[in-house]
PDB file of N, CA and C in Angstrom:
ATOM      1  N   UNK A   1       0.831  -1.170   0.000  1.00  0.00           N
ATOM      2  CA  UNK A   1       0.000   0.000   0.000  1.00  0.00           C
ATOM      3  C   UNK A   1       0.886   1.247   0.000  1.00  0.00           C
ATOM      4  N   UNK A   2       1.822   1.683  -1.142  1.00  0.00           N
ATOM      5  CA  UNK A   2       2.408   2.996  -1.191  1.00  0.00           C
ATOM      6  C   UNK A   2       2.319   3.975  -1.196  1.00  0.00           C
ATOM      7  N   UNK A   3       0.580   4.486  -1.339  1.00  0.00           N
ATOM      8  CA  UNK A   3      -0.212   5.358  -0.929  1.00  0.00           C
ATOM      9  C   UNK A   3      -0.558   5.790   0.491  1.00  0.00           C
ATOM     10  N   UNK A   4      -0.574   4.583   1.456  1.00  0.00           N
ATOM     11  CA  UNK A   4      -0.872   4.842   2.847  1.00  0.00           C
ATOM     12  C   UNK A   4       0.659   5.050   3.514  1.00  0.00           C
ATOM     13  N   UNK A   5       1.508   4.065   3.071  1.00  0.00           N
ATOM     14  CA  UNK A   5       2.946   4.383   3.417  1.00  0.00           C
ATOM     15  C   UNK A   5       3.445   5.718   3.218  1.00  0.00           C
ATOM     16  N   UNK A   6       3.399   6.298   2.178  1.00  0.00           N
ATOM     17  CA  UNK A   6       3.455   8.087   2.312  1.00  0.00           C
ATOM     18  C   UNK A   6       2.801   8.668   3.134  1.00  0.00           C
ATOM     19  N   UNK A   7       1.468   8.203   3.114  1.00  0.00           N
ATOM     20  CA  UNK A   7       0.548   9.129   4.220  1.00  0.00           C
ATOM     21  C   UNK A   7       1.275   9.022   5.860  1.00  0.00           C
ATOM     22  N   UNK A   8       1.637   7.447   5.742  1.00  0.00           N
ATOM     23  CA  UNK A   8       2.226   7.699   7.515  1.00  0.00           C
ATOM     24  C   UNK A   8       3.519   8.092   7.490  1.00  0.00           C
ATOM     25  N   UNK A   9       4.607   8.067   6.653  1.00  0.00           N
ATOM     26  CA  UNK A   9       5.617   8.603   6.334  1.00  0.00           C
ATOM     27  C   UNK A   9       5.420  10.441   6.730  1.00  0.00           C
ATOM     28  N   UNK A  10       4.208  10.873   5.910  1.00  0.00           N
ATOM     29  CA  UNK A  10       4.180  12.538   6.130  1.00  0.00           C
ATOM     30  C   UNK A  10       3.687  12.867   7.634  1.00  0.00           C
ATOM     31  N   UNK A  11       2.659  11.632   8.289  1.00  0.00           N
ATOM     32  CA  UNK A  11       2.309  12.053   9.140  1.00  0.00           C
ATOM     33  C   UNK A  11       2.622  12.621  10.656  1.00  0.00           C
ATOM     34  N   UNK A  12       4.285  12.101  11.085  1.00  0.00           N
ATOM     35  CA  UNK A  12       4.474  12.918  11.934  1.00  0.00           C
ATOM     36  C   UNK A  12       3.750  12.711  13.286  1.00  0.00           C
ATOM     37  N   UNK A  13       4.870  12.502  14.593  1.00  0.00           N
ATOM     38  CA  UNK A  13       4.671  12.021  15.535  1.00  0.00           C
ATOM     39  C   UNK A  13       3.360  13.540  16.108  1.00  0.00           C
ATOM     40  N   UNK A  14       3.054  14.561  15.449  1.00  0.00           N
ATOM     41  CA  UNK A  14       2.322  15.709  16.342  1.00  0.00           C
ATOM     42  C   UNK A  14       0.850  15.569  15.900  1.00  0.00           C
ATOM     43  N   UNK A  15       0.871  14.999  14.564  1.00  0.00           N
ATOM     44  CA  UNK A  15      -0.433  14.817  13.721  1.00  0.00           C
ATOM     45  C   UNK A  15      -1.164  13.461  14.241  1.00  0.00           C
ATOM     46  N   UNK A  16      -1.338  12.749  15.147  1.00  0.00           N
ATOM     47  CA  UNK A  16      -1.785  11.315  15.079  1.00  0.00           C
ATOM     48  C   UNK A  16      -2.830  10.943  14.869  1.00  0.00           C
ATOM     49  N   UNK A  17      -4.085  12.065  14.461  1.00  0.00           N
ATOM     50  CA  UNK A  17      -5.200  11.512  13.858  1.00  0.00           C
ATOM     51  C   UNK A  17      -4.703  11.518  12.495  1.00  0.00           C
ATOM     52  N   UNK A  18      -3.853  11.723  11.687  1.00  0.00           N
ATOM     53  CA  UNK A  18      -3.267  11.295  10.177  1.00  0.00           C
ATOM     54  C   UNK A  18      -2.728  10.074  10.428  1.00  0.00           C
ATOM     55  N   UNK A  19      -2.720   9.035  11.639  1.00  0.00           N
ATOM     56  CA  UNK A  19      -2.314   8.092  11.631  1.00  0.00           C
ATOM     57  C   UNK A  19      -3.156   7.205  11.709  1.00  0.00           C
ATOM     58  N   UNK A  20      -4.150   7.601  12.253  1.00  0.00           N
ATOM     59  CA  UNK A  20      -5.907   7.070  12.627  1.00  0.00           C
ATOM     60  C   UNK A  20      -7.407   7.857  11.905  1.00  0.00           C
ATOM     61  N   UNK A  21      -7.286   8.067  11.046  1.00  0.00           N
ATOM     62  CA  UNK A  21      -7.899   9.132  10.181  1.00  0.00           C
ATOM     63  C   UNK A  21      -9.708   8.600  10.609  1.00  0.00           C
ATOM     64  N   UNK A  22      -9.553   7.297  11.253  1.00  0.00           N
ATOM     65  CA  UNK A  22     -11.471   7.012  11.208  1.00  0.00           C
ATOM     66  C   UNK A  22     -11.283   6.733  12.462  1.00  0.00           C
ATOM     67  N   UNK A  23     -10.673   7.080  13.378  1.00  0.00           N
ATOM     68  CA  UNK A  23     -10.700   6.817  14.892  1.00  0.00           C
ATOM     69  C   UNK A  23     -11.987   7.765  15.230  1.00  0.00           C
ATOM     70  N   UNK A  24     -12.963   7.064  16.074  1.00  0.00           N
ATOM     71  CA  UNK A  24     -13.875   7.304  16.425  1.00  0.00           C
ATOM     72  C   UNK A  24     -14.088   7.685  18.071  1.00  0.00           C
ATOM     73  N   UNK A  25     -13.449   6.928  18.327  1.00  0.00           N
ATOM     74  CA  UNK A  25     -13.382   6.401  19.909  1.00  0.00           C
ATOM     75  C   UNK A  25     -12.008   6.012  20.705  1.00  0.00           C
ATOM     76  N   UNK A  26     -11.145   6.924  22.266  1.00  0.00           N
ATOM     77  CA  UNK A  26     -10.483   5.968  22.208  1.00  0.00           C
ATOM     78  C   UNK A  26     -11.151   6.138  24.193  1.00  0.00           C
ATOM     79  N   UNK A  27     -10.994   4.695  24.227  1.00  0.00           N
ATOM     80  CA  UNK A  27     -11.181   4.163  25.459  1.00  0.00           C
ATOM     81  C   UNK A  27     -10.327   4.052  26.540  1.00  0.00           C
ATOM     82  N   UNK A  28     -10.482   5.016  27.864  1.00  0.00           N
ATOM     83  CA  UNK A  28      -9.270   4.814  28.915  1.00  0.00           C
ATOM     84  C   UNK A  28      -9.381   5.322  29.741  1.00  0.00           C
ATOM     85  N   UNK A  29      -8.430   5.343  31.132  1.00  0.00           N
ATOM     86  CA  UNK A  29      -8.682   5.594  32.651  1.00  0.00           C
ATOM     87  C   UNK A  29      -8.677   7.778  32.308  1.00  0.00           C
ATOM     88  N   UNK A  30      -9.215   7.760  33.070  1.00  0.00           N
ATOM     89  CA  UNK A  30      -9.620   9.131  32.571  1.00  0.00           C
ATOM     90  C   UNK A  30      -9.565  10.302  34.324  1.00  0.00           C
ATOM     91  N   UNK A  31      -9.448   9.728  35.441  1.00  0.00           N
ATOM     92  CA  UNK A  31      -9.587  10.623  36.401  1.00  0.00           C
ATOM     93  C   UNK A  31      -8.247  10.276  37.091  1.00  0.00           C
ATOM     94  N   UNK A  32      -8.137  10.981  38.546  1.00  0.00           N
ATOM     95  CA  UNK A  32      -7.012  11.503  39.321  1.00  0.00           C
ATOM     96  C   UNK A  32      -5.911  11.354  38.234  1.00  0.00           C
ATOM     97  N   UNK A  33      -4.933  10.416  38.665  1.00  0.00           N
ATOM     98  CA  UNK A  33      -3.591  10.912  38.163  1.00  0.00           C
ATOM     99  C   UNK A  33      -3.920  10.958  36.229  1.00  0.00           C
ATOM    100  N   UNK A  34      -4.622  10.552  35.657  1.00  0.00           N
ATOM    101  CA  UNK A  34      -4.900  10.151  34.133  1.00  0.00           C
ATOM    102  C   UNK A  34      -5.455  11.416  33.734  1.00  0.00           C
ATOM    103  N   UNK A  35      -6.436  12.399  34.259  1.00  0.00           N
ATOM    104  CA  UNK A  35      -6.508  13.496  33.849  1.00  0.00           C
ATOM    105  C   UNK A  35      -5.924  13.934  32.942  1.00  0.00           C
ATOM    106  N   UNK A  36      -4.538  14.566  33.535  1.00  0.00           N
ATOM    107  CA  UNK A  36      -3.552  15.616  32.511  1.00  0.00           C
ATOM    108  C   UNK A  36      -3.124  14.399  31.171  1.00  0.00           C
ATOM    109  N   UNK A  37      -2.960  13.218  30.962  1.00  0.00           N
ATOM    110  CA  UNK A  37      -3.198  12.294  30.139  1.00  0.00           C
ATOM    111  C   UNK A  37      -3.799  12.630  28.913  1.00  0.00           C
ATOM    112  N   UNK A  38      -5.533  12.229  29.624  1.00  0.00           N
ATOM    113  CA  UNK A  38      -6.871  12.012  28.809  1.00  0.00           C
ATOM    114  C   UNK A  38      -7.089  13.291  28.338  1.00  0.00           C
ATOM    115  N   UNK A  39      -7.064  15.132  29.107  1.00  0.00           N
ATOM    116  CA  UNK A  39      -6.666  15.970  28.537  1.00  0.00           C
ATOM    117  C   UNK A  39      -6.388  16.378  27.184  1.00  0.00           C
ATOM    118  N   UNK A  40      -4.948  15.524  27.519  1.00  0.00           N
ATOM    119  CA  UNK A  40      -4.131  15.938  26.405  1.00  0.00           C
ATOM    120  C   UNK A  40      -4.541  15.086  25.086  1.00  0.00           C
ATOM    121  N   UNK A  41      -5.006  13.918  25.270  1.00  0.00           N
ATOM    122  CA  UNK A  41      -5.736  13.210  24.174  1.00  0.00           C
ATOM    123  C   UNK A  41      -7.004  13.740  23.552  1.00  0.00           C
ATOM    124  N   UNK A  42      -7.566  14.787  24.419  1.00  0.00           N
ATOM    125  CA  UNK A  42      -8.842  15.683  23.499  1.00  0.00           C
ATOM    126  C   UNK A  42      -7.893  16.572  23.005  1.00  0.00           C
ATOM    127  N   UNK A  43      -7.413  17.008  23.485  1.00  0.00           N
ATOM    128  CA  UNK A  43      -6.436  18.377  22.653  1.00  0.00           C
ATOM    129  C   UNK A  43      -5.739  17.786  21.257  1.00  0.00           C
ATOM    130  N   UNK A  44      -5.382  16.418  21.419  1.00  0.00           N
ATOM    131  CA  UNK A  44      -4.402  15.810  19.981  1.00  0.00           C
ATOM    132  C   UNK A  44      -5.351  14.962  19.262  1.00  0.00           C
ATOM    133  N   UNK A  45      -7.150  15.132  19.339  1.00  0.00           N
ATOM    134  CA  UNK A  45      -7.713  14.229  18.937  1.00  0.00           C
ATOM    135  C   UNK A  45      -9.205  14.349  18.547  1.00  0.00           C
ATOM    136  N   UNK A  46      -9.271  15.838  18.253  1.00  0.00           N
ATOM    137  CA  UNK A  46     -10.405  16.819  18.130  1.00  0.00           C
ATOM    138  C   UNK A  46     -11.417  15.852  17.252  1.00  0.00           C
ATOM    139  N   UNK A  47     -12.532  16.071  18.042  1.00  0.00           N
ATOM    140  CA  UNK A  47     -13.679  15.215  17.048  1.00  0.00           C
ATOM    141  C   UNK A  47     -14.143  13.702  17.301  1.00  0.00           C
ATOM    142  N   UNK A  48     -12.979  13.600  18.058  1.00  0.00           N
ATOM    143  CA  UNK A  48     -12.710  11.665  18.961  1.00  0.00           C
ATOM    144  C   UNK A  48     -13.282  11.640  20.219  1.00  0.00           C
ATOM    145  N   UNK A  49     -14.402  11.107  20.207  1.00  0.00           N
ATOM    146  CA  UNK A  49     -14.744  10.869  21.530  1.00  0.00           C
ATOM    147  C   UNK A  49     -13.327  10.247  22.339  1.00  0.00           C
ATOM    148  N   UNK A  50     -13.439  10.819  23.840  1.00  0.00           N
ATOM    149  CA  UNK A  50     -12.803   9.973  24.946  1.00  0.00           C
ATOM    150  C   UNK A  50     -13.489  10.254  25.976  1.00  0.00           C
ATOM    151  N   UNK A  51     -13.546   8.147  26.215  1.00  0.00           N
ATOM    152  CA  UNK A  51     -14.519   8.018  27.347  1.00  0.00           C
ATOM    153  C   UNK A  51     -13.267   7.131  28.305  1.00  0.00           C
ATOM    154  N   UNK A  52     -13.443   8.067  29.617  1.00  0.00           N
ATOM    155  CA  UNK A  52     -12.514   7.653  30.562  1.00  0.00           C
ATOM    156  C   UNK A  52     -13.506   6.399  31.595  1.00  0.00           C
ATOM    157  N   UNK A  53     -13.002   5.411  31.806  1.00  0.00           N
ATOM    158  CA  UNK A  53     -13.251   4.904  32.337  1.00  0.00           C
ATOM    159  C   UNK A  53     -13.135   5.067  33.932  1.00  0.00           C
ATOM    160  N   UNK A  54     -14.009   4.248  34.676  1.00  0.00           N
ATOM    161  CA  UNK A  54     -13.958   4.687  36.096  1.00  0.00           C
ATOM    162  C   UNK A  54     -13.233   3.900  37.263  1.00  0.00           C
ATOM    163  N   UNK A  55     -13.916   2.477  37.427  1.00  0.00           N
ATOM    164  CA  UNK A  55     -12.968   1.449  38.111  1.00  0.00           C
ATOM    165  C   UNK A  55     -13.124   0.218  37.241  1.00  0.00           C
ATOM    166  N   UNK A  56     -11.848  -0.037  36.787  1.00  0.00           N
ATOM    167  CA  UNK A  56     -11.306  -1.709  35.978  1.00  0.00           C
ATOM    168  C   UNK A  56     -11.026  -2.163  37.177  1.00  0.00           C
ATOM    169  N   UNK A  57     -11.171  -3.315  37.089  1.00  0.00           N
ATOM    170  CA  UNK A  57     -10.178  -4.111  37.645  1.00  0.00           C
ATOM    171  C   UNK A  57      -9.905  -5.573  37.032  1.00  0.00           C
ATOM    172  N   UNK A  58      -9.074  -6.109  36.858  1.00  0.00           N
ATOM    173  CA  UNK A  58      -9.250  -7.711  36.169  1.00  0.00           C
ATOM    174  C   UNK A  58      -9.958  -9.084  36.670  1.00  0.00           C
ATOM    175  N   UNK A  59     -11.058  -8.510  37.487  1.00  0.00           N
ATOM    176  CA  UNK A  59     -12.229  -9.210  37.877  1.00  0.00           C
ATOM    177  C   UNK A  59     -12.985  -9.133  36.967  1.00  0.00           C
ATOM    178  N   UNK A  60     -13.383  -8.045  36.704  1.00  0.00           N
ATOM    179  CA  UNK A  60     -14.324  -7.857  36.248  1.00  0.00           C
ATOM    180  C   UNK A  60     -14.268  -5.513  35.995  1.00  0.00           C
ATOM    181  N   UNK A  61     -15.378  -6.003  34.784  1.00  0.00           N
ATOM    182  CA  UNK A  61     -15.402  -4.070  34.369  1.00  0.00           C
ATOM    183  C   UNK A  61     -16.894  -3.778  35.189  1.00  0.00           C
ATOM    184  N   UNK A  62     -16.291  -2.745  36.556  1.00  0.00           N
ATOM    185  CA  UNK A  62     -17.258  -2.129  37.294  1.00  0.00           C
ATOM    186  C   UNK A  62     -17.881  -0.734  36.703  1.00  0.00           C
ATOM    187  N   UNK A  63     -17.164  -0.352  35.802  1.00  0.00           N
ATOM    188  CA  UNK A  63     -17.992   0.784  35.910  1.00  0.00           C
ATOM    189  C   UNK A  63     -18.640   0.551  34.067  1.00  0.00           C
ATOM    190  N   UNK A  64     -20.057   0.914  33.746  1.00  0.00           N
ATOM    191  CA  UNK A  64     -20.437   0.520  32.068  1.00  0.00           C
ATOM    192  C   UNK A  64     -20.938   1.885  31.757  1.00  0.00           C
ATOM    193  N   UNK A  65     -20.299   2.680  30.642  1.00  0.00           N
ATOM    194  CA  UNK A  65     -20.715   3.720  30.660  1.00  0.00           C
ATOM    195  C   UNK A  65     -21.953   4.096  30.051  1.00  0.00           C
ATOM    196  N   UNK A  66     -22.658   5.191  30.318  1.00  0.00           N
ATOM    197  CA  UNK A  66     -24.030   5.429  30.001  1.00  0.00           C
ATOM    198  C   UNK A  66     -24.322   6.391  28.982  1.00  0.00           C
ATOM    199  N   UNK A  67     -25.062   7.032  27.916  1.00  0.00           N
ATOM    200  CA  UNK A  67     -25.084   8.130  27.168  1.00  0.00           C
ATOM    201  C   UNK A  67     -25.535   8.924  28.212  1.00  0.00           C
ATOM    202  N   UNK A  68     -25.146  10.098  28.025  1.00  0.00           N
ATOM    203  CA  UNK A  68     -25.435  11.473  28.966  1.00  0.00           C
ATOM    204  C   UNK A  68     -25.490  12.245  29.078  1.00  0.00           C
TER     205      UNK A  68
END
């Protein structure tokens, strides 16, 4: 695919939705220390939902998020 290989070639570690161009969604811990994180992932990811999750644990997923 030498067409997409240029595209990630131009795209550049600052651009990373040119790396994910149909990213819709990204999923992750989102409060106390993850804040300044998840933040910074709306700022580099305009248009992308991010839904921070609340408590994982590898029991089981406690928290299921809701529309709101």
């Amino acid at each position: 695919m030498p067409r997409r290989a240029a595209e990630l070639k131009n795209a550049g570690p600052l651009n990373p939705a040119a790396i994910w161009p149909f990213l819709r969604v990204i999923s992750c811990w989102g409060d106390g220390h993850a804040e300044i994180a998840r933040a910074n992932l709306v700022r580099r990811f305009p248009g992308v939902i991010v839904q921070p999750k609340g408590l994982l644990a590898t029991e089981a997923c406690v928290t299921i998020p809701l529309p709101g």
